[in-house]
N, C-alpha and C. Protein backbone atom coordinates (compact mmCIF):
# COMPACT_ATOMS: atom_id res chain seq x y z
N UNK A 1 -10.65 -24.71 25.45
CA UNK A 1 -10.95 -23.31 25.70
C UNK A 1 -9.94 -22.41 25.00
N UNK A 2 -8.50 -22.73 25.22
CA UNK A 2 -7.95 -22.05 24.81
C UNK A 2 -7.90 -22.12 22.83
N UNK A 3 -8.05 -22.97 22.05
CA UNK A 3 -8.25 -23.76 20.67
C UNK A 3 -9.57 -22.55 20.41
N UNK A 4 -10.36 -22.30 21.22
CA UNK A 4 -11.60 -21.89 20.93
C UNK A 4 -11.22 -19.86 20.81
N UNK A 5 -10.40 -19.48 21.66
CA UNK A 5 -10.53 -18.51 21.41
C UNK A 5 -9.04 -18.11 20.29
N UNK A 6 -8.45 -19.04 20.30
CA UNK A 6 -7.15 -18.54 19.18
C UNK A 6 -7.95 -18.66 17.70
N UNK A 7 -9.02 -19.91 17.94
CA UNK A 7 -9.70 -20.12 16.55
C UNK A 7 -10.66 -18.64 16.11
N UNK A 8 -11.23 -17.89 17.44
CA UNK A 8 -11.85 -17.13 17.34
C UNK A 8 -10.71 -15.77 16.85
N UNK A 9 -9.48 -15.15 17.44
CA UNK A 9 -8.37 -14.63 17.42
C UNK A 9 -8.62 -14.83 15.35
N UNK A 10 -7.99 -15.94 15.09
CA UNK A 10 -7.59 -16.33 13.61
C UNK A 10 -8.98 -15.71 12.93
N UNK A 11 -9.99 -16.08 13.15
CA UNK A 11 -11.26 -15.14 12.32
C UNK A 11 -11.29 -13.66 12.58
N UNK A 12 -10.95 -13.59 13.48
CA UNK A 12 -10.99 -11.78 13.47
C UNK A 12 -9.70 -11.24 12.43
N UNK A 13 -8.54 -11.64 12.73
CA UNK A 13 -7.85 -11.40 11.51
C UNK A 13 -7.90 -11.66 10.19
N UNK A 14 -8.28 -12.74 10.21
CA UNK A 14 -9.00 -12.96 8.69
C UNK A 14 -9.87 -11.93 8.34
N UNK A 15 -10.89 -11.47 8.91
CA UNK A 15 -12.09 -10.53 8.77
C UNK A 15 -11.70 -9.39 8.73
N UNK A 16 -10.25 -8.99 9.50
CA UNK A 16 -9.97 -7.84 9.53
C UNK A 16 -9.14 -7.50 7.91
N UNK A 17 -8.45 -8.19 7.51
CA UNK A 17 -7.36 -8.40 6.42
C UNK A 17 -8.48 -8.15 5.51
N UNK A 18 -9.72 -9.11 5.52
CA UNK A 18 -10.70 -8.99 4.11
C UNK A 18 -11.20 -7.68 3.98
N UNK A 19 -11.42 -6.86 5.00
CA UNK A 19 -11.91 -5.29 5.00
C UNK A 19 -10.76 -4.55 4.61
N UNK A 20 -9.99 -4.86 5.50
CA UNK A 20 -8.99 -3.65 4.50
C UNK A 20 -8.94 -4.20 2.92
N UNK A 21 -8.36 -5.11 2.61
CA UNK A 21 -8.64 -5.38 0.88
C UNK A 21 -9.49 -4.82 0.17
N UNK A 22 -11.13 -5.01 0.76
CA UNK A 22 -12.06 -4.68 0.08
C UNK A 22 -12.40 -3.35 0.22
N UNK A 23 -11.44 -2.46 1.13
CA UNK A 23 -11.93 -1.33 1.03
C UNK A 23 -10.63 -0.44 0.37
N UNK A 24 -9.86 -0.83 0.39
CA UNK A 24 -8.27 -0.70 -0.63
C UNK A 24 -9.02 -0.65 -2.43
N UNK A 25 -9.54 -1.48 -2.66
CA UNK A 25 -10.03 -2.11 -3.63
C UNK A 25 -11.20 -1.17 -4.50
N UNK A 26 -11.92 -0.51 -3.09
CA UNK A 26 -13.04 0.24 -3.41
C UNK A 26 -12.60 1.83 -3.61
N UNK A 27 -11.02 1.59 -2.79
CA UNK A 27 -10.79 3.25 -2.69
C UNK A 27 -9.78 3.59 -2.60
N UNK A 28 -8.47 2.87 -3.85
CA UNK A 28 -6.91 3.00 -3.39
C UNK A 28 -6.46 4.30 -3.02
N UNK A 29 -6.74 5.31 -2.86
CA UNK A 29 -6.21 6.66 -2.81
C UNK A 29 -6.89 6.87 -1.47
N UNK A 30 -7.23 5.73 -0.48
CA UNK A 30 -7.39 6.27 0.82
C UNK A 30 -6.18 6.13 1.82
N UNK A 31 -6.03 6.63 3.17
CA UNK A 31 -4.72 6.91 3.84
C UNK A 31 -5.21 5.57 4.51
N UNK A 32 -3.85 5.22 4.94
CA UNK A 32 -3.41 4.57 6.08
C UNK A 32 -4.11 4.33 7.03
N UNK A 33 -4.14 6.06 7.76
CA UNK A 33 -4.76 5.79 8.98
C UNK A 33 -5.86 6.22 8.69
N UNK A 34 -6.23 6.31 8.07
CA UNK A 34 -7.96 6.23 7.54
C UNK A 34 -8.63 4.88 7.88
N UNK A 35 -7.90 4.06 6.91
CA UNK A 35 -8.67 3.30 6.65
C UNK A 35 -8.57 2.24 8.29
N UNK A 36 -6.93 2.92 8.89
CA UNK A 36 -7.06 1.55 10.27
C UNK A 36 -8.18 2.23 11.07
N UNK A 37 -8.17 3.17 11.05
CA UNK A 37 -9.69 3.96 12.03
C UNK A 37 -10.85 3.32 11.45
N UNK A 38 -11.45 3.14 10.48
CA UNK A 38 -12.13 2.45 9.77
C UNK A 38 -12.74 1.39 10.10
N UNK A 39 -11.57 0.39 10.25
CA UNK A 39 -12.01 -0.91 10.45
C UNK A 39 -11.23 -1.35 11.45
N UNK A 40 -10.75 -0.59 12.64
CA UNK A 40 -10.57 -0.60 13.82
C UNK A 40 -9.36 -1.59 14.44
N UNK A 41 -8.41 -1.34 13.64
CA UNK A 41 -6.92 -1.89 13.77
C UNK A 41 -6.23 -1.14 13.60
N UNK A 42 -5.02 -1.33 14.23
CA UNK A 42 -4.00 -0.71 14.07
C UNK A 42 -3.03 -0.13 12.64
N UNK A 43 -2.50 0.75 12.89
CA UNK A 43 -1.89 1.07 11.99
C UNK A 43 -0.93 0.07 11.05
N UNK A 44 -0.57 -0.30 11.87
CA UNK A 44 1.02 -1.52 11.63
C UNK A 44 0.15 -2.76 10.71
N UNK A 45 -1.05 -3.34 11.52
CA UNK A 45 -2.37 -4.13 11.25
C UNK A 45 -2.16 -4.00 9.49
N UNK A 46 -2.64 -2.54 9.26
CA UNK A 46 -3.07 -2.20 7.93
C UNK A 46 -1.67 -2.10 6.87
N UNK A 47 -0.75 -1.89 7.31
CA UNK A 47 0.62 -1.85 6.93
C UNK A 47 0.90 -3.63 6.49
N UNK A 48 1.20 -4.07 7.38
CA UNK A 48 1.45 -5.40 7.40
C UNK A 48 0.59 -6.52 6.58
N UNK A 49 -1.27 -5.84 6.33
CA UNK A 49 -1.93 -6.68 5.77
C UNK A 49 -1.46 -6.33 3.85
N UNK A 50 -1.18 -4.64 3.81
CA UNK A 50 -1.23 -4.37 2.30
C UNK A 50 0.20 -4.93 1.82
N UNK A 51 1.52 -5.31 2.98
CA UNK A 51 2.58 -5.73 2.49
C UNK A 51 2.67 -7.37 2.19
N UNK A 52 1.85 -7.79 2.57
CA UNK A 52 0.94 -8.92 2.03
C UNK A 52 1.08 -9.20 1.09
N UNK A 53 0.42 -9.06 0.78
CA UNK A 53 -0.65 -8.57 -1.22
C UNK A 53 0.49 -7.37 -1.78
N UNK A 54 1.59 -7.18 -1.92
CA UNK A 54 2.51 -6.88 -2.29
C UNK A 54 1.58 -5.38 -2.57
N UNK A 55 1.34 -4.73 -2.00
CA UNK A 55 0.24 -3.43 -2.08
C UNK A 55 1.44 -2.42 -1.36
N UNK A 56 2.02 -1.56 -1.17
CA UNK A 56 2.45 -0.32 -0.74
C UNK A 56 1.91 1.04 -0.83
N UNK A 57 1.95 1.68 0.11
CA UNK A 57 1.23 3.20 0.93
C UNK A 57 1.71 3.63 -0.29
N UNK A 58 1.33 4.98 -0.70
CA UNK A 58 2.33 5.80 -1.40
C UNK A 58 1.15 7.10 -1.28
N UNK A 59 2.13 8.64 -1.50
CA UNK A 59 1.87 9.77 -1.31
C UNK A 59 1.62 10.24 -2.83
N UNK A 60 0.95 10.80 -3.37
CA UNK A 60 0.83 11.70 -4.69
C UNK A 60 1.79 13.11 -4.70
N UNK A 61 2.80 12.96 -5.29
CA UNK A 61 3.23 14.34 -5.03
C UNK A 61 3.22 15.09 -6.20
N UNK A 62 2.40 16.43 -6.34
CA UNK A 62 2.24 17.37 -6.97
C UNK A 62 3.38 18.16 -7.33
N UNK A 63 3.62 18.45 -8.80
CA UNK A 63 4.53 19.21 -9.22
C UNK A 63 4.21 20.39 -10.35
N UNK A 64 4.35 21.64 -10.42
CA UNK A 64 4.16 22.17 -10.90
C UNK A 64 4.21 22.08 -12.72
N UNK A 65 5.25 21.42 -12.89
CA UNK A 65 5.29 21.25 -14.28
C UNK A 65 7.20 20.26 -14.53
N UNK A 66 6.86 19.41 -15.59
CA UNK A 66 7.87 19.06 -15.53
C UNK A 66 8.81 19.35 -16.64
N UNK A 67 10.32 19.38 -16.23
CA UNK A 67 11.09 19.71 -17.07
C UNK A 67 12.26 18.97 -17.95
N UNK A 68 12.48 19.35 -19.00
CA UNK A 68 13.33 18.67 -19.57
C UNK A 68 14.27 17.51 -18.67
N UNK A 69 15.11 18.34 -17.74
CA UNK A 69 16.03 17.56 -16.92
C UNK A 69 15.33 16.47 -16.03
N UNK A 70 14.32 16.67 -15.67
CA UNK A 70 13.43 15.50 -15.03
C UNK A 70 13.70 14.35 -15.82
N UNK A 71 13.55 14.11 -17.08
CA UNK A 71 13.74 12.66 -17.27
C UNK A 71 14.84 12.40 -17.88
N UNK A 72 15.12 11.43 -17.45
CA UNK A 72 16.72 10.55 -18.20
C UNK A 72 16.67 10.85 -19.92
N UNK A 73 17.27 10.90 -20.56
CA UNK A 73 16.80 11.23 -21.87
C UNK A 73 18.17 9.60 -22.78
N UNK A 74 17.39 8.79 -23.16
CA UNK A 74 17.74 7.38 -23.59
C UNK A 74 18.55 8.17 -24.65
N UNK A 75 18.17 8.95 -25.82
CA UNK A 75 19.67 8.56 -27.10
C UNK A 75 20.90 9.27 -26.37
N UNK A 76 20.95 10.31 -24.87
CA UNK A 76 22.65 10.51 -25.08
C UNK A 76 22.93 9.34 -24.46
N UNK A 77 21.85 8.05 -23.06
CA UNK A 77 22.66 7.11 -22.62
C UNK A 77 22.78 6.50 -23.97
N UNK A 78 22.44 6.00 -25.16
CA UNK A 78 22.87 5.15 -26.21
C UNK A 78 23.88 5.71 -26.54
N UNK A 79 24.00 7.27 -26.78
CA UNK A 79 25.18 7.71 -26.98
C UNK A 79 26.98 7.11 -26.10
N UNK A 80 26.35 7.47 -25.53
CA UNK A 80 27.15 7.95 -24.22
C UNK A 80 27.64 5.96 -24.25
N UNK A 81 26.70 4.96 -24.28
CA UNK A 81 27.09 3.70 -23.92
C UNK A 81 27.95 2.85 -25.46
N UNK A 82 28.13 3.93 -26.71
CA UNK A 82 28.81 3.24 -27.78
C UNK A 82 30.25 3.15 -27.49
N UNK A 83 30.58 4.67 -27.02
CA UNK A 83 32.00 4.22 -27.01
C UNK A 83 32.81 5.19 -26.84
């Protein structure tokens, strides 16, 4: 009895893990808690399945425009690393 419902336990997570993937897959720019509302697990659930699959949350952050100083600029580090 008890074999029967941990075996049952182990398919629901399995089933649950394959939905988030396949819906990650269908729609990476969806949230978090989107998608655990979705397919009806927890937050942590959906966290824990994308750290998995080496997958991480991430935010888009909008910037008006970028500027010179924004990026590292490689010839002064070549400079800078001769001597």
């Amino acid at each position: 009895m008890v074999l029967t419902s941990l075996k049952l336990t182990i398919e629901r997570i399995l089933q649950d893990e394959e939905q988030i993937l396949k819906r990650v897959e269908k729609e990476p720019d969806i949230s978090t808690r989107q998608l655990a509302a979705e397919v009806g697990v927890s937050l942590i659930v959906v966290h824990h399945t994308l750290k998995g699959q080496s997958l991480h949350p991430y935010h888009v952050q909008k910037v008006q425009a970028l500027e010179f100083v924004d990026c590292p600029c490689p010839v002064i580090y070549c400079i800078g690393s001769q001597g």
